[in-house]
PDB file of N, CA and C in Angstrom:
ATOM      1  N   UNK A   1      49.177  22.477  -0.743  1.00  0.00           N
ATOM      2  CA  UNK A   1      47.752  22.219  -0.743  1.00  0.00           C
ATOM      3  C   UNK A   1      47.472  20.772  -1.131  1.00  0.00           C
ATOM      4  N   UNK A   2      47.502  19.810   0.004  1.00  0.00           N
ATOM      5  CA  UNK A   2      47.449  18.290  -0.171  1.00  0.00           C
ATOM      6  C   UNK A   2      46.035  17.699  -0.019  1.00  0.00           C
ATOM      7  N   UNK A   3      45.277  19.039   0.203  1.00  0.00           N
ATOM      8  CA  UNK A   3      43.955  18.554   0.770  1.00  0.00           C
ATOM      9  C   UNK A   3      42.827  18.318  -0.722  1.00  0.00           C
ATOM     10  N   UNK A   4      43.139  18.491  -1.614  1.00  0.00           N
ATOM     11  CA  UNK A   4      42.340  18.193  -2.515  1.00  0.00           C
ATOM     12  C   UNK A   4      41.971  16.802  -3.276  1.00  0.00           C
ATOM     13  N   UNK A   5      43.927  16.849  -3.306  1.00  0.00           N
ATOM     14  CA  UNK A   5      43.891  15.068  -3.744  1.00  0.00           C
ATOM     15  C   UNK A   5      43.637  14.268  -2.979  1.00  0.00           C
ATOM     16  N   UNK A   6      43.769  14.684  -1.202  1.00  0.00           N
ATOM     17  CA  UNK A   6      43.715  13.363  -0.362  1.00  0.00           C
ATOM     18  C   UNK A   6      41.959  12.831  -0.694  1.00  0.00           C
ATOM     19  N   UNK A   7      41.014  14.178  -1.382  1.00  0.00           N
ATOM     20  CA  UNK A   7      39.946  14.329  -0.853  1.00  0.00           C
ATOM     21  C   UNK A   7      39.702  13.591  -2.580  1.00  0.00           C
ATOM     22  N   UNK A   8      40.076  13.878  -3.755  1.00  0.00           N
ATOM     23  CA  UNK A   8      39.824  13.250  -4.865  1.00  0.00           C
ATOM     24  C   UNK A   8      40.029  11.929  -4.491  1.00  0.00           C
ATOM     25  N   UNK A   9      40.785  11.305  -3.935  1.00  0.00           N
ATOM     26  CA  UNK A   9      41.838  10.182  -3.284  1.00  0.00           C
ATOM     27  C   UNK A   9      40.628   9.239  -2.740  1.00  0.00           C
ATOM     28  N   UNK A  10      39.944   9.728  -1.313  1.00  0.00           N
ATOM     29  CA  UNK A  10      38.605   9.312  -1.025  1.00  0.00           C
ATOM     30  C   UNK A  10      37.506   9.423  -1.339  1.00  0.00           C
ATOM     31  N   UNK A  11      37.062  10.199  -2.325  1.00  0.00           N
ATOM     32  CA  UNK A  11      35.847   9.794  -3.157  1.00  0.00           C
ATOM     33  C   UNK A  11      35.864   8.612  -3.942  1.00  0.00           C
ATOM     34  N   UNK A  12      37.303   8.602  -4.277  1.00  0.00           N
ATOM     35  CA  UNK A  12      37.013   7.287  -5.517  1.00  0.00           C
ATOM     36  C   UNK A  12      37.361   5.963  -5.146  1.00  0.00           C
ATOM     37  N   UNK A  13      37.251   5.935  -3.413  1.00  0.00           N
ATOM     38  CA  UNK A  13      37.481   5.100  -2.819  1.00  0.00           C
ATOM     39  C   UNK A  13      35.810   5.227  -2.381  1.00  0.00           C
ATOM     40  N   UNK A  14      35.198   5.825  -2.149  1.00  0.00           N
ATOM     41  CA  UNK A  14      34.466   5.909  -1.639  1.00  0.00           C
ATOM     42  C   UNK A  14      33.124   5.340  -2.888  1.00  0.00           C
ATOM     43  N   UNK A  15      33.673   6.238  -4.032  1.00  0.00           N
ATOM     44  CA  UNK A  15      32.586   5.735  -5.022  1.00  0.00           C
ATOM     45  C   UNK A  15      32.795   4.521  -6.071  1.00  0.00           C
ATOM     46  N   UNK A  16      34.221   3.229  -5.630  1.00  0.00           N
ATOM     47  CA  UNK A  16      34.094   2.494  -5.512  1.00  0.00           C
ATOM     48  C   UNK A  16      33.046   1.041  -4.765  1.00  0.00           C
ATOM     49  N   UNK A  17      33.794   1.627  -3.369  1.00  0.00           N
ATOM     50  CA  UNK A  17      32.735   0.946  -2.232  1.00  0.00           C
ATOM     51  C   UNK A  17      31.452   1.234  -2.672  1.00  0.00           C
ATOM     52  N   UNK A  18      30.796   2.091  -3.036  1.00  0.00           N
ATOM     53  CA  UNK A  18      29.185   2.537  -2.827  1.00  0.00           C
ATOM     54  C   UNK A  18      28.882   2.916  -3.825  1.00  0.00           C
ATOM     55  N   UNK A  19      28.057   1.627  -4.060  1.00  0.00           N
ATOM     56  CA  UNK A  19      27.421   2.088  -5.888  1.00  0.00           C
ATOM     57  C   UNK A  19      26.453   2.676  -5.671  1.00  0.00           C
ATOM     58  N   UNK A  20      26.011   3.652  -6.558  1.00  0.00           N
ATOM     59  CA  UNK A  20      25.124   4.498  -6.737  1.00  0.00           C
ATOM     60  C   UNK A  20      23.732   3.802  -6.525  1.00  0.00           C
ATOM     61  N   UNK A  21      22.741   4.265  -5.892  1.00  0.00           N
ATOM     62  CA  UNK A  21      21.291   3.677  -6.744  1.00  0.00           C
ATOM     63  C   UNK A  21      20.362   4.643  -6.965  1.00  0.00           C
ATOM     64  N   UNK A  22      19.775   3.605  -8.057  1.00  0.00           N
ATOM     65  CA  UNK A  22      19.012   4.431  -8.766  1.00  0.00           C
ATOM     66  C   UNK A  22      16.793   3.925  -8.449  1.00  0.00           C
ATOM     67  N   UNK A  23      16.757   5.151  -7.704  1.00  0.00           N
ATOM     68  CA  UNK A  23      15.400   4.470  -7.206  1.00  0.00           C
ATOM     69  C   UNK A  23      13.931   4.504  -7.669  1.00  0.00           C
ATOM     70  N   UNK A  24      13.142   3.623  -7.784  1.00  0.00           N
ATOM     71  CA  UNK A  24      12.215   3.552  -8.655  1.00  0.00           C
ATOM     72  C   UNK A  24      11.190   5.067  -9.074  1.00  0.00           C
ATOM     73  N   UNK A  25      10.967   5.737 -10.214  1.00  0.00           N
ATOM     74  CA  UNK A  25      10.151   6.503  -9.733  1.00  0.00           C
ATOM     75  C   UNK A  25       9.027   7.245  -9.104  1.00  0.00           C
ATOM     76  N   UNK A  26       8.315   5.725  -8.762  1.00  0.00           N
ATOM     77  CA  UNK A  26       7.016   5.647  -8.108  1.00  0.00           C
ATOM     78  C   UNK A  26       7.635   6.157  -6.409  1.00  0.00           C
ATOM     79  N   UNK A  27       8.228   5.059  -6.190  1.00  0.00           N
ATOM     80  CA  UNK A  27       9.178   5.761  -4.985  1.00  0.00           C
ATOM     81  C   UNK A  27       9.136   7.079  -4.863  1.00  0.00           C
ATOM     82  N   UNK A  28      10.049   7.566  -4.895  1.00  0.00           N
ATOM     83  CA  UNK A  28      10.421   9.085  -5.542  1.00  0.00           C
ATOM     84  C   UNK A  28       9.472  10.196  -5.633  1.00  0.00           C
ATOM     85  N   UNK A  29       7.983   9.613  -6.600  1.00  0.00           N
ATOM     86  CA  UNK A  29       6.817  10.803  -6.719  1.00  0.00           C
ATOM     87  C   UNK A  29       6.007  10.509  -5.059  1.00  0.00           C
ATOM     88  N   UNK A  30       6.077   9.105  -4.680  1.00  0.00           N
ATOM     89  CA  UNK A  30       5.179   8.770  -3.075  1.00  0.00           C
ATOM     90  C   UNK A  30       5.948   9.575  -2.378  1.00  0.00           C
ATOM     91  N   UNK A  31       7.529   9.742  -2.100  1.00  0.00           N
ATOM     92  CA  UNK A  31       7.670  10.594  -1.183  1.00  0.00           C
ATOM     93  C   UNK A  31       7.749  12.031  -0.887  1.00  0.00           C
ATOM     94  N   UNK A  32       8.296  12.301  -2.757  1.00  0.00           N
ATOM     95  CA  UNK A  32       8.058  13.629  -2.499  1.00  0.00           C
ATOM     96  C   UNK A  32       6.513  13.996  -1.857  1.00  0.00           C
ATOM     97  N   UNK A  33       5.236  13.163  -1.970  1.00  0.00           N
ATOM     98  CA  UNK A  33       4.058  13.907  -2.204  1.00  0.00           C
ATOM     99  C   UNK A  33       3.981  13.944  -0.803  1.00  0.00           C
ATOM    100  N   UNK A  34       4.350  12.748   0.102  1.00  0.00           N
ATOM    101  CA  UNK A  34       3.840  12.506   1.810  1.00  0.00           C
ATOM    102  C   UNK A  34       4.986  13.693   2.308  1.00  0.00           C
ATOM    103  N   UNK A  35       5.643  14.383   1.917  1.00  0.00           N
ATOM    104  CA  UNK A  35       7.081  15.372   2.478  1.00  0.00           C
ATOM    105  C   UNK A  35       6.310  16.493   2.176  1.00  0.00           C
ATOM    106  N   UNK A  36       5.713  16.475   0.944  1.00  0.00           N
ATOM    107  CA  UNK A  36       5.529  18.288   0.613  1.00  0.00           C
ATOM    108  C   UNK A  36       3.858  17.708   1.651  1.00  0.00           C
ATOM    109  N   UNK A  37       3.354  17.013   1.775  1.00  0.00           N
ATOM    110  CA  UNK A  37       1.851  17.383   2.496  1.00  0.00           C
ATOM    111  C   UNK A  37       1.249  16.049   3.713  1.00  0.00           C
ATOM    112  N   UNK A  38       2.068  16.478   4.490  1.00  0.00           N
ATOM    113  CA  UNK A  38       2.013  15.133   5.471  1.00  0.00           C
ATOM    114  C   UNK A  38       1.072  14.853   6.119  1.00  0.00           C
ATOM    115  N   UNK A  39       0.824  13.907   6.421  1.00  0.00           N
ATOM    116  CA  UNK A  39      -0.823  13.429   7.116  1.00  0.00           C
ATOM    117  C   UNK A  39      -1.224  14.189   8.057  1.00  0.00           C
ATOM    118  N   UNK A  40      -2.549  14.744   8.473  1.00  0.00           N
ATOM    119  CA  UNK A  40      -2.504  15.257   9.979  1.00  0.00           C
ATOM    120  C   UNK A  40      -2.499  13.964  11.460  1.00  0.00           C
ATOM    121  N   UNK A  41      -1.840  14.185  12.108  1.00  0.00           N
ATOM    122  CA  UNK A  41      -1.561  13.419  13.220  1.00  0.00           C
ATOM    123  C   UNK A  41      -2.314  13.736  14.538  1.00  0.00           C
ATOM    124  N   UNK A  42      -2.860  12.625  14.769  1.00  0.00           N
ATOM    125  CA  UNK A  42      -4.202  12.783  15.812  1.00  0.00           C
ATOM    126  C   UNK A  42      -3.592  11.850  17.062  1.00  0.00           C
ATOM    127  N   UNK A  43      -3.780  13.063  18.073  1.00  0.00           N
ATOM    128  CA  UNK A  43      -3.371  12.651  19.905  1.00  0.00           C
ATOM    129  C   UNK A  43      -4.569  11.465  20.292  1.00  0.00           C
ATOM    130  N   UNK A  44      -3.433  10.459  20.616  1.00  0.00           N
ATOM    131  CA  UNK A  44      -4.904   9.461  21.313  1.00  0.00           C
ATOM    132  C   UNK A  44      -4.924  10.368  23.105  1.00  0.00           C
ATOM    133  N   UNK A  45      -6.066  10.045  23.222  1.00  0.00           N
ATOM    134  CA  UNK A  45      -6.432  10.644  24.400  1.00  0.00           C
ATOM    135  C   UNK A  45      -6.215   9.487  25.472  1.00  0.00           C
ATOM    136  N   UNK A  46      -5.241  10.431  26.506  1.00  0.00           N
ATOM    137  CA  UNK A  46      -4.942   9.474  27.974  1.00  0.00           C
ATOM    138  C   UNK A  46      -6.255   8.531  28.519  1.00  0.00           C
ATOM    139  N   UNK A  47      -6.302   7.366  28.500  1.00  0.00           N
ATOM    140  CA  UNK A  47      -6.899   6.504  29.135  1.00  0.00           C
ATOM    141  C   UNK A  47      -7.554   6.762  30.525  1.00  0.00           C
ATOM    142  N   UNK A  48      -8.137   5.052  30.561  1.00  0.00           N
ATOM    143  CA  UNK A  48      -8.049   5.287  32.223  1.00  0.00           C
ATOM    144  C   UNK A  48      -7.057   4.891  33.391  1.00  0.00           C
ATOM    145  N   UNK A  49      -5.879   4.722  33.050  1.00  0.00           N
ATOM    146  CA  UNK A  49      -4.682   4.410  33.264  1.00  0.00           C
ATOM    147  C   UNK A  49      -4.563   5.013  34.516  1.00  0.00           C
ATOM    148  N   UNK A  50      -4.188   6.343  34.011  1.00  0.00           N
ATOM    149  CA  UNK A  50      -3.879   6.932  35.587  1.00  0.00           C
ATOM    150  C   UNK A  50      -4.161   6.820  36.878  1.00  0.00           C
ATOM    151  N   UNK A  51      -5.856   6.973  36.443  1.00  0.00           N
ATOM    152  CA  UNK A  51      -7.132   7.269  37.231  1.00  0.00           C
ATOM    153  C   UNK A  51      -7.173   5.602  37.783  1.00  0.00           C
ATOM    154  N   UNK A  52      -6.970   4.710  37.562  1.00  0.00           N
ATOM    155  CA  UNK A  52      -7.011   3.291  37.929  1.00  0.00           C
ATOM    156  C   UNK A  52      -5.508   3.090  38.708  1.00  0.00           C
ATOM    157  N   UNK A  53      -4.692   3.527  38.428  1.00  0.00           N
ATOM    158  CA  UNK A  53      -2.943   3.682  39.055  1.00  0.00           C
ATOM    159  C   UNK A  53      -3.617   4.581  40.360  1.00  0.00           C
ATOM    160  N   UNK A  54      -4.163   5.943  40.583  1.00  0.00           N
ATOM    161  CA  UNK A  54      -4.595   6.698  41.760  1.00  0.00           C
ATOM    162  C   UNK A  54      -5.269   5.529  42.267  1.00  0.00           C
ATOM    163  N   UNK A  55      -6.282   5.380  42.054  1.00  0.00           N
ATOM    164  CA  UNK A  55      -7.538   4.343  42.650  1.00  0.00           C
ATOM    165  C   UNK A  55      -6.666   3.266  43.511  1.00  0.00           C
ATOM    166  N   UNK A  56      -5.641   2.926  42.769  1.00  0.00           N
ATOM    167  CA  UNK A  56      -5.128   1.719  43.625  1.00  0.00           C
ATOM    168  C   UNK A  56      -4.325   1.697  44.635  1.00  0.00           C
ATOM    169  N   UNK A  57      -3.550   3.097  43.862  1.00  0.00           N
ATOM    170  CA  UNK A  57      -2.543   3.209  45.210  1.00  0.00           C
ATOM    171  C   UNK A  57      -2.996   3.805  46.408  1.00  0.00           C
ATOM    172  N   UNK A  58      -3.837   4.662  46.148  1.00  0.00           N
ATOM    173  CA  UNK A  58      -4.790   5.098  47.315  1.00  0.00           C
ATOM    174  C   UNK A  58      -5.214   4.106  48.287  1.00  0.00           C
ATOM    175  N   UNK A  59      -5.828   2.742  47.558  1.00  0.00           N
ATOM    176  CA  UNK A  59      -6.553   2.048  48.109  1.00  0.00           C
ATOM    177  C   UNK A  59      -5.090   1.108  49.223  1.00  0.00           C
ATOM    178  N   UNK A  60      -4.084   1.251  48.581  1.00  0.00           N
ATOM    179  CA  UNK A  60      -3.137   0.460  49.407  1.00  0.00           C
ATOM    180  C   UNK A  60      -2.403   1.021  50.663  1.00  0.00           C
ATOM    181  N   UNK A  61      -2.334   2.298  49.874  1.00  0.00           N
ATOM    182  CA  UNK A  61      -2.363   3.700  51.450  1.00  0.00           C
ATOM    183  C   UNK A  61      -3.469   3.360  52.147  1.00  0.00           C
ATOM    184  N   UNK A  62      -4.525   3.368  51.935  1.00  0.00           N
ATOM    185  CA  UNK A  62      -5.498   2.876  53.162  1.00  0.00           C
ATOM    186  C   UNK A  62      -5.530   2.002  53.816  1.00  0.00           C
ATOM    187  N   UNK A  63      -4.812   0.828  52.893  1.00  0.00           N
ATOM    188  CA  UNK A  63      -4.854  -0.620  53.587  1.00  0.00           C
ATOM    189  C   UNK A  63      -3.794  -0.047  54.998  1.00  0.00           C
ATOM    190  N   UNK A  64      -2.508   0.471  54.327  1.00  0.00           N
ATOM    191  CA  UNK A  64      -1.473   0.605  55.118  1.00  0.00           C
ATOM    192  C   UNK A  64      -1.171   1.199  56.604  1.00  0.00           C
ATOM    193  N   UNK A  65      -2.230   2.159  56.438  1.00  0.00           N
ATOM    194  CA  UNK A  65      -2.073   2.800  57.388  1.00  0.00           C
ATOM    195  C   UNK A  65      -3.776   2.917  58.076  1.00  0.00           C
ATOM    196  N   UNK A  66      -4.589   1.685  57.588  1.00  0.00           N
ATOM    197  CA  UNK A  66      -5.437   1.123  58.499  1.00  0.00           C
ATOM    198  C   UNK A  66      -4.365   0.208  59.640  1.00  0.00           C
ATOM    199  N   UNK A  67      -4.101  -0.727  58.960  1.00  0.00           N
ATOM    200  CA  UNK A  67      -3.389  -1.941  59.660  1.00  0.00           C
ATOM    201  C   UNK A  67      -2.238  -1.212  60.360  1.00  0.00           C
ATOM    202  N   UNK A  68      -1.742   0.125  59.752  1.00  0.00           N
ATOM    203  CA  UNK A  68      -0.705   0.985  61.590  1.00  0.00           C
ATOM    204  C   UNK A  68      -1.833   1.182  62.607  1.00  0.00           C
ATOM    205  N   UNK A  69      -2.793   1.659  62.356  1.00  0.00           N
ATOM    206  CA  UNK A  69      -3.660   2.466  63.099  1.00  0.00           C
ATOM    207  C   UNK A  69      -3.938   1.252  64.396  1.00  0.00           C
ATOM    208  N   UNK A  70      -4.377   0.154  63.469  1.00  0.00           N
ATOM    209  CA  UNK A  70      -4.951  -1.141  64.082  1.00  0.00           C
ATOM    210  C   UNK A  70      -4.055  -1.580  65.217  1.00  0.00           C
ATOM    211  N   UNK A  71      -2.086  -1.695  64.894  1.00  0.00           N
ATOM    212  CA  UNK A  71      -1.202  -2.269  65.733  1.00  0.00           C
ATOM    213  C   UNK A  71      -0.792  -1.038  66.942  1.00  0.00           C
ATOM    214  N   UNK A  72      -1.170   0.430  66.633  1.00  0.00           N
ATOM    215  CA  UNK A  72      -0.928   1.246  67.786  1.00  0.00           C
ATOM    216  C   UNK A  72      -1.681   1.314  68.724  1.00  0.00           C
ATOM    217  N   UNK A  73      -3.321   0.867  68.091  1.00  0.00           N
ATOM    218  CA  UNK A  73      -4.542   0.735  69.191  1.00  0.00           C
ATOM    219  C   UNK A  73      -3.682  -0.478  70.057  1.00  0.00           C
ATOM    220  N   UNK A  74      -3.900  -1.362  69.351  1.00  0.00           N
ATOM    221  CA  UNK A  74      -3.379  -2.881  70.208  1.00  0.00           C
ATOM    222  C   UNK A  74      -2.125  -2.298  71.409  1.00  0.00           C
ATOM    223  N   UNK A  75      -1.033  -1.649  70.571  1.00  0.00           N
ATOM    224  CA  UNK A  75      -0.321  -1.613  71.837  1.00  0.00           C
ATOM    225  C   UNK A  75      -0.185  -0.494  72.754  1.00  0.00           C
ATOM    226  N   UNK A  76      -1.194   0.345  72.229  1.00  0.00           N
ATOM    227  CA  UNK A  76      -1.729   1.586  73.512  1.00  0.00           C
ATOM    228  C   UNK A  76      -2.408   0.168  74.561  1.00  0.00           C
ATOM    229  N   UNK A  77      -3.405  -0.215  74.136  1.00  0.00           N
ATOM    230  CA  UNK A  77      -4.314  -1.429  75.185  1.00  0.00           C
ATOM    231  C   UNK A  77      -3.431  -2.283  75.865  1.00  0.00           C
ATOM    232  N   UNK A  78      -2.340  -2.875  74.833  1.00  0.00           N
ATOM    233  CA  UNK A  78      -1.506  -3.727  75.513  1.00  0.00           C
ATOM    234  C   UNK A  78      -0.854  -3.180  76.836  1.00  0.00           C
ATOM    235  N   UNK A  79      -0.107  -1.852  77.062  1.00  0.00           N
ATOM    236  CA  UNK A  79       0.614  -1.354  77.732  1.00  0.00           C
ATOM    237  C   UNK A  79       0.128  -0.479  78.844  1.00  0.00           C
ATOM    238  N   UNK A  80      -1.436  -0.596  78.663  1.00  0.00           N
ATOM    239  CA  UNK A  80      -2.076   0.395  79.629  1.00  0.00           C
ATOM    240  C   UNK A  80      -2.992  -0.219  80.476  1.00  0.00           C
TER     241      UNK A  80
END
């Protein structure tokens, strides 16, 4: 059973490297209090983002497939 000392072995390697701290108690009482009773958290409401993203792309689909509409007239006329 080697697994105890390897493990005593790295703690005190470990609690060499890493000194303890010790943290203020104001600290300490602020967080316990925001943990035991946390703020209520309020949804911002979606913009007009979307509705301006539709609006536009719409408007570029129209451009797009005005200006097909426009080059098939032309070459129905052209060819007939």
């Amino acid at each position: 059973m080697q697994a105890p000392v390897v493990l005593e072995g790295l703690e005190s390697d470990l609690a060499l490297l890493f000194k303890p701290v010790d943290p203020s108690p104001v600290f300490v009482e602020s967080l316990a209090v925001r943990l035991k009773k946390p703020r209520q958290v309020q949804l911002e409401k979606a913009g007009k983002a979307p509705l301006l993203l539709i609006m536009v792309g719409s408007g570029l689909l129209v451009g797009v497939l005005f200006y097909l509409f426009l080059r098939v007239i032309r070459l129905f006329f052209q060819n007939g």
